[in-house]
Structures are given as structure tokens and as C-alpha cells.
C-alpha atoms as a PDB file:
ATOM      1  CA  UNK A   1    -128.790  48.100 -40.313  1.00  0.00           C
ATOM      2  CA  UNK A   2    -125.550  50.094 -42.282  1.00  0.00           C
ATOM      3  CA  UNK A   3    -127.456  52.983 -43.347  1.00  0.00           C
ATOM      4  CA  UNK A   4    -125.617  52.809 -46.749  1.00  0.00           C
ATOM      5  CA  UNK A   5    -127.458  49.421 -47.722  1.00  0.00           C
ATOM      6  CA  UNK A   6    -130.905  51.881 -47.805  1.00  0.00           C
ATOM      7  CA  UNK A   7    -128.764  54.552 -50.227  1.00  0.00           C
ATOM      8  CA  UNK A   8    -130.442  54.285 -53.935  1.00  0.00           C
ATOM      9  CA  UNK A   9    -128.662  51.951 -56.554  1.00  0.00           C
ATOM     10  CA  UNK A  10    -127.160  54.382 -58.750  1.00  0.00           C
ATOM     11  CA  UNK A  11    -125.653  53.532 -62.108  1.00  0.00           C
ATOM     12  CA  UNK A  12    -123.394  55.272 -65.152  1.00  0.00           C
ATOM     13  CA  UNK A  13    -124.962  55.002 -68.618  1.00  0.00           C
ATOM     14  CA  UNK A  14    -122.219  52.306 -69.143  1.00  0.00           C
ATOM     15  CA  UNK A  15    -122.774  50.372 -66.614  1.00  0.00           C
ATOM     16  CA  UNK A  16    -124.101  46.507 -67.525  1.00  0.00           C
ATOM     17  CA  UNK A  17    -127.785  46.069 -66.882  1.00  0.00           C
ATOM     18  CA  UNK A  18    -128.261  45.039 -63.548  1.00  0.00           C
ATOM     19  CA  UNK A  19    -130.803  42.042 -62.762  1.00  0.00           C
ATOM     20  CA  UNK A  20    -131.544  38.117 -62.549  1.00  0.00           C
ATOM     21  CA  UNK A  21    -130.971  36.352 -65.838  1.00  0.00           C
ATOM     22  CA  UNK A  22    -132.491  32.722 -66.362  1.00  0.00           C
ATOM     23  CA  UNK A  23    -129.998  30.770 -68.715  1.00  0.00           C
ATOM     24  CA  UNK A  24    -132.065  27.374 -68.058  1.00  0.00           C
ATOM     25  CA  UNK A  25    -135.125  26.020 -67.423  1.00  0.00           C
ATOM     26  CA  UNK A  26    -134.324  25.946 -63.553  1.00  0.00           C
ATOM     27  CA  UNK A  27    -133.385  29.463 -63.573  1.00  0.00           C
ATOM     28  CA  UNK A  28    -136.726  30.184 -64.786  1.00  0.00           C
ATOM     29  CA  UNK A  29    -138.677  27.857 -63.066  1.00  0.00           C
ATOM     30  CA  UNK A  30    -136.502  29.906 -59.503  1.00  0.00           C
ATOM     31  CA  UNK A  31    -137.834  33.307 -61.238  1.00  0.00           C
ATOM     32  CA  UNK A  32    -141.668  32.252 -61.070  1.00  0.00           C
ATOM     33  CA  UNK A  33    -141.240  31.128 -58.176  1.00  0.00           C
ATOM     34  CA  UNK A  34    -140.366  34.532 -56.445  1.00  0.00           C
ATOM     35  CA  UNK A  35    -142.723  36.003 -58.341  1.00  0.00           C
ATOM     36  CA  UNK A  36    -145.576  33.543 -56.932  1.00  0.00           C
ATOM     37  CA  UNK A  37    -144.344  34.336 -53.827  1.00  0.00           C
ATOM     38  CA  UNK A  38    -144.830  37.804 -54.041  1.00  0.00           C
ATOM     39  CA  UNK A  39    -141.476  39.827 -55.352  1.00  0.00           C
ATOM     40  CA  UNK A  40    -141.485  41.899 -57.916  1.00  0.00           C
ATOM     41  CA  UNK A  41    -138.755  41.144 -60.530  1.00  0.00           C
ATOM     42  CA  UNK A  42    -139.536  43.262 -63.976  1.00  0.00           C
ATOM     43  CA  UNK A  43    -138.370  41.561 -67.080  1.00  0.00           C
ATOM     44  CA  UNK A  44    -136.458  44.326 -69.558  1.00  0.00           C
ATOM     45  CA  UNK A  45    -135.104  43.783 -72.800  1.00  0.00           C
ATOM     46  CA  UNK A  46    -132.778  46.625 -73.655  1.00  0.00           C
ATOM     47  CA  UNK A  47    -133.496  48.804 -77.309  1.00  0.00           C
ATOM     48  CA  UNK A  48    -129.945  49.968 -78.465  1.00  0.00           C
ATOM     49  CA  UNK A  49    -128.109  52.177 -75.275  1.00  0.00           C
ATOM     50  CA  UNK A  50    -130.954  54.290 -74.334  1.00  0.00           C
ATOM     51  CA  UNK A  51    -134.485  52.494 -74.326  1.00  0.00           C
ATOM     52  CA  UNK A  52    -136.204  49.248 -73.116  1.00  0.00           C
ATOM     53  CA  UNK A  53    -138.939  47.371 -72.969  1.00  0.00           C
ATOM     54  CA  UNK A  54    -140.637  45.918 -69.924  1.00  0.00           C
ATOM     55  CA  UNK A  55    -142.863  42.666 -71.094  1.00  0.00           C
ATOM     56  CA  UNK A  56    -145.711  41.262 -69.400  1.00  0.00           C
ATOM     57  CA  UNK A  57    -147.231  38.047 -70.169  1.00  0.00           C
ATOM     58  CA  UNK A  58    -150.565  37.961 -72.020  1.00  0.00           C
ATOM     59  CA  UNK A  59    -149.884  41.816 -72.898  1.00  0.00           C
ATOM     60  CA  UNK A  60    -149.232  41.420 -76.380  1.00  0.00           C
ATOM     61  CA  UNK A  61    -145.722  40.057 -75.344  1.00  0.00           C
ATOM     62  CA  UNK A  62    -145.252  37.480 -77.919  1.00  0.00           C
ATOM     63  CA  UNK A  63    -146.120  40.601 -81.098  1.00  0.00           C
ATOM     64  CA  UNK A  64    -143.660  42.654 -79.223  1.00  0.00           C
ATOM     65  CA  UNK A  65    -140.795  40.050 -78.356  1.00  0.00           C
ATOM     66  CA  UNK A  66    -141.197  39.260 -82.214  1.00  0.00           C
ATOM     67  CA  UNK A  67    -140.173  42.228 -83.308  1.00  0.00           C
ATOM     68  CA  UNK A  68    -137.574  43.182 -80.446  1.00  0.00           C
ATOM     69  CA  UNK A  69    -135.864  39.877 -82.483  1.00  0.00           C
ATOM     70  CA  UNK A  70    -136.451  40.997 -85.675  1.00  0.00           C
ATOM     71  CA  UNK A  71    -134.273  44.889 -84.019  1.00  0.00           C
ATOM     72  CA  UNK A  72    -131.812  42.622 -83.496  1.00  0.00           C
ATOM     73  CA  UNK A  73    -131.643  41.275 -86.580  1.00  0.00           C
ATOM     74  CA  UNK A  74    -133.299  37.582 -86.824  1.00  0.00           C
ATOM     75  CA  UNK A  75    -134.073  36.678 -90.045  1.00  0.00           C
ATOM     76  CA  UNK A  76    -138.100  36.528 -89.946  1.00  0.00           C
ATOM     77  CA  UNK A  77    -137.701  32.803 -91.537  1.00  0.00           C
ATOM     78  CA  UNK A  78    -136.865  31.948 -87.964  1.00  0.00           C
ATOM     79  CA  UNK A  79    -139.474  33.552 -85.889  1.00  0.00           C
ATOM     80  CA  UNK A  80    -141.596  30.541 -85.713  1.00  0.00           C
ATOM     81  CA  UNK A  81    -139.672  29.206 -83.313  1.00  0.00           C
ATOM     82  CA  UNK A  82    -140.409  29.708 -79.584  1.00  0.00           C
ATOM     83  CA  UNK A  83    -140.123  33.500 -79.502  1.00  0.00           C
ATOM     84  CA  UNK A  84    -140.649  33.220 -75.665  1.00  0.00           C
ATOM     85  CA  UNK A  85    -137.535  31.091 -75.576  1.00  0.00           C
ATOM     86  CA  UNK A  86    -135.801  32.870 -77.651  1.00  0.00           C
ATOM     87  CA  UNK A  87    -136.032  36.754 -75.909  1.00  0.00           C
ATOM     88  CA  UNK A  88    -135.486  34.548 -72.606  1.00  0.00           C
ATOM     89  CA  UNK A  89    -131.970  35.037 -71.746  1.00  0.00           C
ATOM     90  CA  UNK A  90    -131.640  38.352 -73.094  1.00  0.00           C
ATOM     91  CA  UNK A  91    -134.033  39.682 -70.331  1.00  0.00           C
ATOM     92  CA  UNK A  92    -132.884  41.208 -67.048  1.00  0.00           C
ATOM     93  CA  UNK A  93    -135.563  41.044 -64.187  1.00  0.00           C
ATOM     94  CA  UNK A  94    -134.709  43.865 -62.594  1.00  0.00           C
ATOM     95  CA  UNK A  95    -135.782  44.204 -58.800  1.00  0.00           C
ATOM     96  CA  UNK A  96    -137.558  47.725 -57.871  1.00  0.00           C
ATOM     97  CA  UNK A  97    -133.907  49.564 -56.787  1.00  0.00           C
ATOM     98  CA  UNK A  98    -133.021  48.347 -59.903  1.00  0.00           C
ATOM     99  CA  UNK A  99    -135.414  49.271 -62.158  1.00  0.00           C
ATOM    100  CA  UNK A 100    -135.618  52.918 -60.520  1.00  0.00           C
ATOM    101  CA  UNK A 101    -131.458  53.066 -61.519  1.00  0.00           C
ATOM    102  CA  UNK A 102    -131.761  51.696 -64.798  1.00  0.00           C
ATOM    103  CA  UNK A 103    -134.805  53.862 -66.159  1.00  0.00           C
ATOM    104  CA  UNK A 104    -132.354  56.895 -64.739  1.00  0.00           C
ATOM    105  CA  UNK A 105    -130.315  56.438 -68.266  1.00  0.00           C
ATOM    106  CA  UNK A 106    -133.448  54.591 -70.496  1.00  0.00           C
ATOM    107  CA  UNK A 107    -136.770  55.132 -71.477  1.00  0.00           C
ATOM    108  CA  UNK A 108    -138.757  52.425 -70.288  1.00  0.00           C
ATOM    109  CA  UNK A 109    -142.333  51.580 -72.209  1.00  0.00           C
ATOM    110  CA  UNK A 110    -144.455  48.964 -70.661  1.00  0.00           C
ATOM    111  CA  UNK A 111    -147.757  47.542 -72.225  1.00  0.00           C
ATOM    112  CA  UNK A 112    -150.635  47.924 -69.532  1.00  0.00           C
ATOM    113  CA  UNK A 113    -154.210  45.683 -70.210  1.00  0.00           C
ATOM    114  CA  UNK A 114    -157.444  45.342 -68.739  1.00  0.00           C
ATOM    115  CA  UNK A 115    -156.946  43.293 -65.811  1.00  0.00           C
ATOM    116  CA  UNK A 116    -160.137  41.041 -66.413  1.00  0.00           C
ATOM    117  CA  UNK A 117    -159.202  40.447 -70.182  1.00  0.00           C
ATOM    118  CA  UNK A 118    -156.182  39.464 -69.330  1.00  0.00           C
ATOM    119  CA  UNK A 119    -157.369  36.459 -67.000  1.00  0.00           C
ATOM    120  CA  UNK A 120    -159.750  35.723 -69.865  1.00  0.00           C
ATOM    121  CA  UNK A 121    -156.899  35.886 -72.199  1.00  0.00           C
ATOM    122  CA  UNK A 122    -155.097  33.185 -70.055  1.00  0.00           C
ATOM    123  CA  UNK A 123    -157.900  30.869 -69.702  1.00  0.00           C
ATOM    124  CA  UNK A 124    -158.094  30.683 -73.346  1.00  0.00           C
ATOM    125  CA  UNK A 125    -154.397  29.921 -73.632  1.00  0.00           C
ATOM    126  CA  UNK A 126    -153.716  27.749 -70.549  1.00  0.00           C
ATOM    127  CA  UNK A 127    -156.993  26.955 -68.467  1.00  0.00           C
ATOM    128  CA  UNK A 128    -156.830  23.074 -69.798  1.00  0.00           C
ATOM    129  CA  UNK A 129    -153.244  23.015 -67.887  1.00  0.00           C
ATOM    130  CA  UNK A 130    -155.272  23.187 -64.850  1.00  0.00           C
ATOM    131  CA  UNK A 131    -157.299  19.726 -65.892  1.00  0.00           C
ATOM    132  CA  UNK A 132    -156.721  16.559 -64.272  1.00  0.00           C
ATOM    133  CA  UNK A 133    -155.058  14.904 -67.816  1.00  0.00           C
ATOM    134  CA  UNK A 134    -152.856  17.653 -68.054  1.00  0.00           C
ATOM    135  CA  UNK A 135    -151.647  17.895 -64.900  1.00  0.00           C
ATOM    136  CA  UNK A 136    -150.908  14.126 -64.990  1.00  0.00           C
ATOM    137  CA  UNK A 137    -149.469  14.448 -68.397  1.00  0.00           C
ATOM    138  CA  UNK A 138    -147.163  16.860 -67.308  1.00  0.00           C
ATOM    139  CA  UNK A 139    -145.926  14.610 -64.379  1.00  0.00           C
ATOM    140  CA  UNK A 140    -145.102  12.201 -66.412  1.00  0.00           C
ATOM    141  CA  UNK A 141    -143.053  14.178 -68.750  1.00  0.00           C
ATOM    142  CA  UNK A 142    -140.806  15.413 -65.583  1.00  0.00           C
ATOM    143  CA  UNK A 143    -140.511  11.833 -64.484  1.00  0.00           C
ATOM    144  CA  UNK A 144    -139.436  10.586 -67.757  1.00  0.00           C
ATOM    145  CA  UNK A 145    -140.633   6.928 -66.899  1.00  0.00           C
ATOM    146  CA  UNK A 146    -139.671   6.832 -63.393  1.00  0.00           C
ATOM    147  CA  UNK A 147    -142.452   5.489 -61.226  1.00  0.00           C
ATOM    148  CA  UNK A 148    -141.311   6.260 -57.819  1.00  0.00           C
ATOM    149  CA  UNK A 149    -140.518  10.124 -58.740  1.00  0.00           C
ATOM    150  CA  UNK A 150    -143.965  10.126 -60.318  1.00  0.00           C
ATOM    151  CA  UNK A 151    -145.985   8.800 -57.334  1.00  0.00           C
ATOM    152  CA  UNK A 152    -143.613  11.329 -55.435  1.00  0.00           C
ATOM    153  CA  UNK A 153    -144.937  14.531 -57.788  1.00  0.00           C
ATOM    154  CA  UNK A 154    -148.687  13.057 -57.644  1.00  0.00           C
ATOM    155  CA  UNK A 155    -148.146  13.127 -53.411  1.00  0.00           C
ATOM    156  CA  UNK A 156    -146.466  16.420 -53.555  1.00  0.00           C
ATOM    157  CA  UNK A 157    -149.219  18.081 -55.779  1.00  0.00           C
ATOM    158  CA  UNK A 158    -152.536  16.508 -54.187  1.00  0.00           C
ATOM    159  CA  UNK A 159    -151.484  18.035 -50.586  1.00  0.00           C
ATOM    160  CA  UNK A 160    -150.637  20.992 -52.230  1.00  0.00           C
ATOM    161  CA  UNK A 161    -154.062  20.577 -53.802  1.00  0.00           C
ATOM    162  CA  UNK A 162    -155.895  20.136 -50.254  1.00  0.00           C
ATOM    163  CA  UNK A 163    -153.472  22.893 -48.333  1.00  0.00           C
ATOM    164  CA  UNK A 164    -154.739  25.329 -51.075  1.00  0.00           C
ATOM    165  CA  UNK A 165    -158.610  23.928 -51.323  1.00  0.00           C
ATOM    166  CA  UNK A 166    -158.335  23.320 -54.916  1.00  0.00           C
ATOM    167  CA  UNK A 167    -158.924  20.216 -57.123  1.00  0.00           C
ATOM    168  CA  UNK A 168    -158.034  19.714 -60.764  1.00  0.00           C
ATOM    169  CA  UNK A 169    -160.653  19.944 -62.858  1.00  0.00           C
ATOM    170  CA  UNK A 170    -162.242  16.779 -64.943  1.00  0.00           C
ATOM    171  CA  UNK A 171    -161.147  16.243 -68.231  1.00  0.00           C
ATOM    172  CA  UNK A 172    -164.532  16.579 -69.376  1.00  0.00           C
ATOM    173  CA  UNK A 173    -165.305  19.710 -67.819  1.00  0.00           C
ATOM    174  CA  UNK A 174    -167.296  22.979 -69.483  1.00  0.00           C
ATOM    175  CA  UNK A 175    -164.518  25.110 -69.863  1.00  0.00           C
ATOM    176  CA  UNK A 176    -166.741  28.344 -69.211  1.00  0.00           C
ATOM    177  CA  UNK A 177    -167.226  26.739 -65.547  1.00  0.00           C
ATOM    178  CA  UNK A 178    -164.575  26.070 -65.093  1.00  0.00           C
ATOM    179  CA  UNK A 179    -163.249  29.401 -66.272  1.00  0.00           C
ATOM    180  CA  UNK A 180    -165.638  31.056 -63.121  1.00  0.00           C
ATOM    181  CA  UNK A 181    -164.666  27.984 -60.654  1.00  0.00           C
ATOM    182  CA  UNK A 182    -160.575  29.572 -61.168  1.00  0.00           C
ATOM    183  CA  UNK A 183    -161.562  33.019 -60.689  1.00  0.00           C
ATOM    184  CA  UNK A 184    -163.464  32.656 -57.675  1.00  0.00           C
ATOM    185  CA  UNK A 185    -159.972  30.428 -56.378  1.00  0.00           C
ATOM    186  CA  UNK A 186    -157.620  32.274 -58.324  1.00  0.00           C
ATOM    187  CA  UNK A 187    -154.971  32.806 -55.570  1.00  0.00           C
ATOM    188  CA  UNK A 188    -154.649  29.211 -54.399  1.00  0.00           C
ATOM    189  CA  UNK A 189    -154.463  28.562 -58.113  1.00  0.00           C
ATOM    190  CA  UNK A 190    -151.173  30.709 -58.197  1.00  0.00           C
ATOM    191  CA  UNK A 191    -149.748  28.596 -55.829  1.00  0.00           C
ATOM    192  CA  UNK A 192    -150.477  25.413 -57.462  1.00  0.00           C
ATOM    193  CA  UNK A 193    -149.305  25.625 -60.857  1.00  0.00           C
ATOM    194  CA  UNK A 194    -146.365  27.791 -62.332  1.00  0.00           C
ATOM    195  CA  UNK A 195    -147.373  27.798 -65.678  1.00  0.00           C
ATOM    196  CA  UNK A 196    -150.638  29.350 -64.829  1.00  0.00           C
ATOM    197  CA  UNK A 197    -149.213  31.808 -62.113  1.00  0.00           C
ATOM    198  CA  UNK A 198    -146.830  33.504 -64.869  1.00  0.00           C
ATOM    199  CA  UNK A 199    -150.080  34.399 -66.781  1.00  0.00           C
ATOM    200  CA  UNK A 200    -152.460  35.700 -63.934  1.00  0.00           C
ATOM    201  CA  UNK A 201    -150.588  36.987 -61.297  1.00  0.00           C
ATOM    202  CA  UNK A 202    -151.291  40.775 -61.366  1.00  0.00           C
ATOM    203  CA  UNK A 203    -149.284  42.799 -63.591  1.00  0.00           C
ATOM    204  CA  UNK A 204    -147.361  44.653 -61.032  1.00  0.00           C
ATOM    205  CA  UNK A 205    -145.521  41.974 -60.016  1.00  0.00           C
ATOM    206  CA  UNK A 206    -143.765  42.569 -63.094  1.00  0.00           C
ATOM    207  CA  UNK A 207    -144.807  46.516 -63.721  1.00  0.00           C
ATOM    208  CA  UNK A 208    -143.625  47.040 -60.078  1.00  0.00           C
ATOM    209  CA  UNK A 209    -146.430  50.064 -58.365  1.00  0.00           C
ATOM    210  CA  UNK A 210    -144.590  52.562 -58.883  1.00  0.00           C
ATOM    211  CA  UNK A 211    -145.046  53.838 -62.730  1.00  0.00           C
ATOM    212  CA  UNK A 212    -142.464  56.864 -62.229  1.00  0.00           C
ATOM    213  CA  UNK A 213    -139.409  54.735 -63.821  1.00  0.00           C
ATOM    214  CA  UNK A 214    -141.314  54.322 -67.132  1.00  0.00           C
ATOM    215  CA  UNK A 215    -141.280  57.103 -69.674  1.00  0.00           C
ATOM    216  CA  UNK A 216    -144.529  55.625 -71.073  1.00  0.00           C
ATOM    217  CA  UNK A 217    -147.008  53.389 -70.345  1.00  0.00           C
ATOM    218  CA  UNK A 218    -149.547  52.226 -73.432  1.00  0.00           C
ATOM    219  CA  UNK A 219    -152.202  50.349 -74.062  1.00  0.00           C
ATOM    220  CA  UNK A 220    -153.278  47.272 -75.913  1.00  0.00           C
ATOM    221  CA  UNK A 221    -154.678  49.175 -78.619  1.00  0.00           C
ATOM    222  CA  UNK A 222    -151.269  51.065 -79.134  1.00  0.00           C
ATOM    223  CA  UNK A 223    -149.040  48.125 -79.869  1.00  0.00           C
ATOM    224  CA  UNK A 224    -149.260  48.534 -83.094  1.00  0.00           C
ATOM    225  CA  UNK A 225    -148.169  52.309 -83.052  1.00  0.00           C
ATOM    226  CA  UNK A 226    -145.360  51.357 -80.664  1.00  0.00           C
ATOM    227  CA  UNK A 227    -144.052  48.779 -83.558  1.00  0.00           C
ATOM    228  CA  UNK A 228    -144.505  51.525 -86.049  1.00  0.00           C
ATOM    229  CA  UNK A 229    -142.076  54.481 -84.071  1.00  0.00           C
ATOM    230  CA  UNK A 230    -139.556  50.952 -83.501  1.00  0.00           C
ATOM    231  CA  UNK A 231    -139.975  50.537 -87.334  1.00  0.00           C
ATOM    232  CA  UNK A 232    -138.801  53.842 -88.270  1.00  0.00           C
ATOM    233  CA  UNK A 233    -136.655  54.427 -85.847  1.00  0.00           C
ATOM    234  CA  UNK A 234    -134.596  51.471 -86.902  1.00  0.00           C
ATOM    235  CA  UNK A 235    -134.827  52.259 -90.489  1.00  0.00           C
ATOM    236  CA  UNK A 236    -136.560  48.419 -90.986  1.00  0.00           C
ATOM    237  CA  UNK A 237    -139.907  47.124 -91.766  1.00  0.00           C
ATOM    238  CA  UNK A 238    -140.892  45.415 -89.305  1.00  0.00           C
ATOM    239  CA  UNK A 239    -143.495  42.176 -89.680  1.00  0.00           C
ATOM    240  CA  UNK A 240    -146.311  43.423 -87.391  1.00  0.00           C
ATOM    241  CA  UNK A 241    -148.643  40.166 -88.109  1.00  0.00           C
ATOM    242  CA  UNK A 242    -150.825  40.348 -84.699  1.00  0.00           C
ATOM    243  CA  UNK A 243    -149.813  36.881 -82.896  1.00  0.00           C
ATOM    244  CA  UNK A 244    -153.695  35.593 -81.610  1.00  0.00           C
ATOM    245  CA  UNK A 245    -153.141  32.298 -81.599  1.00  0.00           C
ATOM    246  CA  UNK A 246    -156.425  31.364 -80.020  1.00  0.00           C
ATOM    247  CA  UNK A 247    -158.059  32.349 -82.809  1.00  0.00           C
ATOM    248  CA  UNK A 248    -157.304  30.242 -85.326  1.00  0.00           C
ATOM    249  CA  UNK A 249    -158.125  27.201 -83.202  1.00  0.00           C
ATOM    250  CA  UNK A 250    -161.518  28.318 -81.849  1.00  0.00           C
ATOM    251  CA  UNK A 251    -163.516  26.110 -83.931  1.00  0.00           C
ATOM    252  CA  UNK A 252    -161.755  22.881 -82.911  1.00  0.00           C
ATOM    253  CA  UNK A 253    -160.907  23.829 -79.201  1.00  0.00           C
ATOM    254  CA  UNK A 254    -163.912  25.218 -77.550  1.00  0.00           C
ATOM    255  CA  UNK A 255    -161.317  26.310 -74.722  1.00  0.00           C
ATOM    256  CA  UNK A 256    -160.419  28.438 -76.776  1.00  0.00           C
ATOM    257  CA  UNK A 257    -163.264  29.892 -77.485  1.00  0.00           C
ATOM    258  CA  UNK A 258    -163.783  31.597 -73.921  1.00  0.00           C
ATOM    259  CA  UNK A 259    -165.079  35.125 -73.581  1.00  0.00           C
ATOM    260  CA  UNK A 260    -165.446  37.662 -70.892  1.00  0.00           C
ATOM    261  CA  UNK A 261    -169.343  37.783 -71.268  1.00  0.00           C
ATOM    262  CA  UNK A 262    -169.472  34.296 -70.227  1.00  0.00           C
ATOM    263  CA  UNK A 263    -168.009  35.104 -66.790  1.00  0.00           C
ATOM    264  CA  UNK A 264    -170.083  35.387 -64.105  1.00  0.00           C
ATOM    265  CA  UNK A 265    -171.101  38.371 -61.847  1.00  0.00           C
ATOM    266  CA  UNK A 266    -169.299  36.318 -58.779  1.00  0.00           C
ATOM    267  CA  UNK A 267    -166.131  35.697 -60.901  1.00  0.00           C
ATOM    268  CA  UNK A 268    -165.872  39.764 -61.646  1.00  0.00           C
ATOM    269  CA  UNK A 269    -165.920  40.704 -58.446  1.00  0.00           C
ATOM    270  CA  UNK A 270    -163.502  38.363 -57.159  1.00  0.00           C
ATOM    271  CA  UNK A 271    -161.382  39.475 -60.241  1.00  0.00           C
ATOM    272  CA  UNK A 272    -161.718  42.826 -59.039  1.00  0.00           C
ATOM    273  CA  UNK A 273    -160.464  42.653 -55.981  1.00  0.00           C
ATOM    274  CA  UNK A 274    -157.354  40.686 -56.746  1.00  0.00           C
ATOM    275  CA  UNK A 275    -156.657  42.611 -59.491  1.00  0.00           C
ATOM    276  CA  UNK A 276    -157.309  45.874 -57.495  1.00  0.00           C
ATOM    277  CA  UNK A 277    -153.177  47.125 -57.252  1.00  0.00           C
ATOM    278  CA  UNK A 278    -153.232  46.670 -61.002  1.00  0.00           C
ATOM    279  CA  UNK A 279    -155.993  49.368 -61.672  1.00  0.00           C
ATOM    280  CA  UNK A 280    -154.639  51.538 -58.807  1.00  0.00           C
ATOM    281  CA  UNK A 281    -151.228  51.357 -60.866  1.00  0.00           C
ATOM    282  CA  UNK A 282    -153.268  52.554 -64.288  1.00  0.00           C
ATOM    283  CA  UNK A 283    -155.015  55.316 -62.009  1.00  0.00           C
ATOM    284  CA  UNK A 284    -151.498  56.502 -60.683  1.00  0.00           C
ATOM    285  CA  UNK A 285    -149.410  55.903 -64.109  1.00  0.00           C
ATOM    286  CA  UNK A 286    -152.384  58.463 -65.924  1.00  0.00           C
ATOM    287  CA  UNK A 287    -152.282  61.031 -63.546  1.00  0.00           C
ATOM    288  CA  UNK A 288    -148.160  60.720 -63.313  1.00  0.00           C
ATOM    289  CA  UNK A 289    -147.645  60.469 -66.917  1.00  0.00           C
ATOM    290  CA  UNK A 290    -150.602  61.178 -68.933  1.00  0.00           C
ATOM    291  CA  UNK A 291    -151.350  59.846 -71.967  1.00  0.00           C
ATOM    292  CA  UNK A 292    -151.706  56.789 -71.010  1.00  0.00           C
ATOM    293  CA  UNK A 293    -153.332  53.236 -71.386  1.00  0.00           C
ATOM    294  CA  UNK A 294    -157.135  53.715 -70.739  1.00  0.00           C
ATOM    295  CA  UNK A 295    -159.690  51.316 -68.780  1.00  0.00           C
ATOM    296  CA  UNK A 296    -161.205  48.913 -71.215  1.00  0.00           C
ATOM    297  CA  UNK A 297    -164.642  50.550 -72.361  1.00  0.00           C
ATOM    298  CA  UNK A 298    -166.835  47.401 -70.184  1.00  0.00           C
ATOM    299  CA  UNK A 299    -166.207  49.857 -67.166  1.00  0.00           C
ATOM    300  CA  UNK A 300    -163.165  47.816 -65.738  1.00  0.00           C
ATOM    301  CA  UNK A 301    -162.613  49.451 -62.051  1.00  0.00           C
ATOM    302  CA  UNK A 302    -164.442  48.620 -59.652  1.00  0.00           C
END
């Protein structure tokens, strides 16, 4: 190997932002995929010269990509559109030797969260993808009418299905067992199904293990302080309106209404251990940086 290829990416303050940038559904669909395959790509959105933020999904991202648009300038009358679509191709997903070179010239803040109230977060949000009407739903939309492509999908999906030991769940099912069914086969999930992957794979694939390129690393509880130093700093008020979606639709959608206490003592332990690198990452980024995001008070770690 040419012993300069190992040499640290280094970068001038004026350089571009390095990174992968997904300018289509494709491109996105590509990131996920490396991501579910185990890479770590970290998705930045740059604050004026000298900052940035590092999003993860189901950590508050949607309240903060709201008002990283409204820094920018969007008029809040659009920012009930897809803000998830809309912050999407102004991200960079920086690889490690990238990140490490970029935070050399910007002060990087990252959102850390319980690992376990994440995945509960996510089965409020998205568990139903995982049903058997869903996924069929969702076939037919990316066959458009086509029967042969869609018989092609179903084939392609039910071996991935066996390889992985998994079957969708019925339409009808209790959405807290099923909830503790995908925890307890929560990697072979991840293979299965992007859409669920993005939410529950563990937040260093995005955080990276290393927290030294970060200047801080917060907790859920601190968003709102975050927005408020933004706020100031920019001179703007910013509309801090807490985005929880699920609930205003818990009485109508009892997925929605999902809770941790309703998981059972076999799904926490399996959440434990595949969540294990993220609470090693919290352990390292307190002792590293201080001040830091805190376990959730339900004794998180293991």
C-alpha cells in the first residue's frame, strides 16, 4: 500500500466540504444502503463558515433541520413541506477521514438519545412499514402497474425474508407485539427494509465512535437551548414549535401510541446489546468532552 493513502485528509478553512451528496432518490436510497451495510457516512449541514450540525434520525432531527432552514432564510409559511427533503441535498455525509478534517476548521454539535427510546421512537413512526399491507403497498407504488416487476419485488423480498428469518407482520397485528417481535430480530430487520434501517441502526453509524471531532455533544433535553444560542446568534427568532408528530395522532392510531414500558424484559436486553457501541460512544464523548448528553433516568446501560 503507498504509505501516503494512510496520511490524514487535511483541509484549508476554504476548502469545499468534502463528502457524498444525494441529489435523487437513488442517491439516497445508495447512501442507506452503505450505511445498512455497515459504513459510517455522517450527515453535516454547515452553520455559516465555522460550525455544523451532524443530524441523526429520530434525534430531534426534523425540530433541528426546521430551523437550520429557517438560518437560511425560508420563509416559515413553507416549512410544512417535507423538511427532510428539503435539508437533503444540502447535507454532506462525510466519511470518518473526513469528518476528523472538517471538524479541524468547525465546531461540530451532534444530538445524542437514549438508545432504547429511540427504537421506541421509530416504532411509533414507522413499525406499520414493516406489516404485510404496507410492504405490498409499497411494491406496488415502485411498480407503477407493472405486474411482472411486481411479482419480481414480491420474489426478491420473500427470500430476503427467509435468508434473514423474518416475516412481515399481519395487518391485524398488536402493535406492542409486534414492537418486542422487531427488537428481538432487529438486525435482520435492518437488512430487510431501508426505511426502517435509517431509523434504528445505531447512532454511530452516523455519529462515527470517535466523539473527538465534535466540539459538543447534547442531549435531547437540550435542543431547545441549542435553538436558543442559534437564535441569538443569528439575530432571528426562530419558530421552536417541538415537531412530535405521533402525538397528535395517538388517539386514532394506536401504533402510535407505543411506549417503552410496554417492551418486554427480552426486547431490552436484546436492545442492549445491539445498541451497546452507542452507549460506549456516550461513556467516551462525557469523559472526552464533558458536559455532555446524560443516560436517560430508566437506567439505560446495561
Amino acid at each position: 500500500m503507498n504509505s501516503s493513502s494512510s496520511a490524514p485528509l487535511q483541509l484549508l478553512a476554504s476548502d469545499p466540504i468534502p463528502g457524498l451528496r444525494a441529489q435523487s432518490g437513488e442517491d439516497w436510497a445508495q447512501i442507506q444502503l452503505r450505511l445498512r451495510q455497515g459504513e459510517t457516512l455522517t450527515p453535516l449541514l454547515p452553520l455559516g463558515a465555522d460550525a455544523g450540525l451532524v443530524w441523526i434520525p429520530k434525534n430531534g432531527c426534523s425540530t433541528l433541520k426546521r430551523a437550520w432552514l429557517q438560518l437560511q432564510g425560508t420563509p416559515t409559511a413553507q416549512l410544512t413541506a417535507d423538511i427532510h427533503q428539503a435539508v437533503l441535498p444540502s447535507t454532506h455525509w462525510l466519511r470518518p477521514a473526513e469528518l476528523s478534517a472538517v471538524a479541524e476548521h468547525r465546531a461540530l454539535v451532534a444530538i445524542w438519545r437514549d438508545p432504547i427510546d429511540r427504537y421506541v421512537s421509530a416504532c411509533r413512526s414507522h413499525l406499520i412499514e414493516l406489516t404485510s399491507g404496507r410492504i405490498h403497498a409499497k411494491f406496488d407504488d415502485l411498480c407503477q402497474g407493472n405486474p411482472q416487476a411486481y411479482e419480481q419485488a414480491l420474489a426478491f423480498h420473500q427470500q430476503l425474508f427467509a435468508e434473514q428469518g423474518v416475516r412481515s407482520f399481519d395487518d391485524n397485528v398488536d402493535p406492542v407485539e409486534a414492537m418486542n417481535a422487531a427488537a428481538l430480530q432487529l438486525p435482520a430487520w435492518i437488512q430487510c427494509h431501508l426505511d426502517w434501517s435509517h431509523h434504528t441502526i445505531p447512532q454511530v453509524s452516523y455519529l462515527g465512535g470517535d466523539p473527538r471531532p465534535y466540539a459538543t455533544v447534547l442531549g435531547m433535553e437540550q435542543i431547545d437551548w441549542l435553538l436558543q444560542q442559534w437564535g441569538q446568534s443569528a439575530g432571528i427568532q426562530l419558530d421552536t414549535t417541538p415537531q412530535h408528530v405521533s402525538q397528535n395522532l395517538e388517539q386514532a392510531n394506536p401504533w402510535r401510541r407505543l411506549h417503552r414500558d410496554q417492551l418486554s424484559p427480552e426486547a431490552i436486553a436484546a436492545l442492549h446489546r445491539f445498541y451497546a457501541a452507542d452507549w460506549a460512544f456516550l461513556e467516551l464523548a462525557q469523559r472526552l468532552l464533558g458536559g455532555v448528553a446524560e443516560a436517560a433516568p430508566h437506567g439505560s446501560q446495561p
